[in-house]
Protein backbone atom coordinates (compact mmCIF):
# COMPACT_ATOMS: atom_id res chain seq x y z
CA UNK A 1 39.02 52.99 351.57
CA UNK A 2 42.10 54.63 349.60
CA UNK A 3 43.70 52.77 347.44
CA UNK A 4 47.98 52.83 347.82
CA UNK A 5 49.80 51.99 344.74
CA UNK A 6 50.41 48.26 345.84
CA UNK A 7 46.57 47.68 346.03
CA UNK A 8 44.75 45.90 343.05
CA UNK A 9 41.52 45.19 342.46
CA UNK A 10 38.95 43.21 340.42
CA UNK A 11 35.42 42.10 340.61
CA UNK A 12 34.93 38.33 342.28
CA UNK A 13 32.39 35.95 342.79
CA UNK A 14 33.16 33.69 345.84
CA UNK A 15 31.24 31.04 348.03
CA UNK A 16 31.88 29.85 351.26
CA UNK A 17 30.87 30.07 354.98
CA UNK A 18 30.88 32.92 356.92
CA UNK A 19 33.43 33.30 360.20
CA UNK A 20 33.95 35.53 362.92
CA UNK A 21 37.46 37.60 362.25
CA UNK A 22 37.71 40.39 364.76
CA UNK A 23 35.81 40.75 368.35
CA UNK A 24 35.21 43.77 370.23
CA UNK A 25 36.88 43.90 374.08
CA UNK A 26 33.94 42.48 375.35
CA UNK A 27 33.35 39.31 373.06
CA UNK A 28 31.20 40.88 370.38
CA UNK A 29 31.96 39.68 366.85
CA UNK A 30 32.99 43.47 364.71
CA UNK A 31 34.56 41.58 361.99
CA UNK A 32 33.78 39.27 358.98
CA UNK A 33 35.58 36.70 356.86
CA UNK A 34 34.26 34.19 354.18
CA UNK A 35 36.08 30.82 354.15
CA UNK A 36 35.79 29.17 350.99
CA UNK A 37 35.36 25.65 349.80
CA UNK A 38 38.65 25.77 348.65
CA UNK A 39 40.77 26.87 351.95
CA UNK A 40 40.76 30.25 351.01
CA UNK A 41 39.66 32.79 353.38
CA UNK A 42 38.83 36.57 352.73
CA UNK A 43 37.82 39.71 354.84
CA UNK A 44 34.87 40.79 353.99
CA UNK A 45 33.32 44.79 354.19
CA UNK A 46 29.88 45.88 353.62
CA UNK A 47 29.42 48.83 351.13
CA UNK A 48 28.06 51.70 351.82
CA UNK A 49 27.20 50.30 355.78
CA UNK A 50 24.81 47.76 354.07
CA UNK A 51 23.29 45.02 355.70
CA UNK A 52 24.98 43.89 359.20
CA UNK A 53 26.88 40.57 358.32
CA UNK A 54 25.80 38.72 361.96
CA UNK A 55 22.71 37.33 360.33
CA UNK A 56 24.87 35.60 358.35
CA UNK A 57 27.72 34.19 360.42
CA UNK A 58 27.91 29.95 360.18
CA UNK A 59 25.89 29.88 357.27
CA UNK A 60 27.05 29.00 353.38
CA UNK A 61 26.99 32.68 351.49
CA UNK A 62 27.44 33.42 347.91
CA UNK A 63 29.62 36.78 348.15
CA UNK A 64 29.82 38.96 344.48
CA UNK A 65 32.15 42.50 345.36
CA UNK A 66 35.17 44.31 345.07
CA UNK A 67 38.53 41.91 345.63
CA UNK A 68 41.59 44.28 347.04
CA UNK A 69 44.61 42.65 347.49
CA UNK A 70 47.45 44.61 349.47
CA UNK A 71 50.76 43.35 350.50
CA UNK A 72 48.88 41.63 353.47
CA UNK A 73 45.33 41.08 353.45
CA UNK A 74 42.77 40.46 350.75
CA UNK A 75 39.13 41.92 351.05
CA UNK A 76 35.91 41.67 349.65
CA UNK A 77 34.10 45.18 349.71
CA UNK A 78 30.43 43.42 349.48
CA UNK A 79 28.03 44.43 347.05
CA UNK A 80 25.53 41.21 346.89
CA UNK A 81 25.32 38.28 349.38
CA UNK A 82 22.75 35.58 349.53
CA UNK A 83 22.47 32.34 351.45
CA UNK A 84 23.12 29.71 349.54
């Protein structure tokens, strides 16, 4: 992902559960987001093609990564997840 001069980005350490946040044509869930216990609610992207997210989705999730806040979204590049 390139970074534009409006992106910043630190390191975070965020719980919550994980949701579907982007389907495929036919249904299929191709996109992640972490909701967390306080109302937030962050994309989330696997590193380096790590670990498929779908094992994951309904369940509480500890989330440590990359924060990068544009003008319009905020991500999590992953770098550790556990069930928590």
């Amino acid at each position: 992902m390139k970074k534009t001069k409006s992106e910043k980005q630190r390191q975070v350490d965020v719980s919550g559960i994980i949701i579907p946040a982007d389907w495929d044509s036919n249904g299929k869930v191709k996109g992640y987001a972490i909701s967390t216990f306080n109302e937030k609610e962050y994309v989330v992207k696997n590193m380096d093609g790590g670990e498929d997210l779908e094992c994951f989705l309904g369940k509480k999730a500890n989330i440590k990564g990359e924060l990068i806040q544009s003008e319009t979204l905020e991500i999590i590049r992953i770098k550790s997840i556990s069930v928590i």
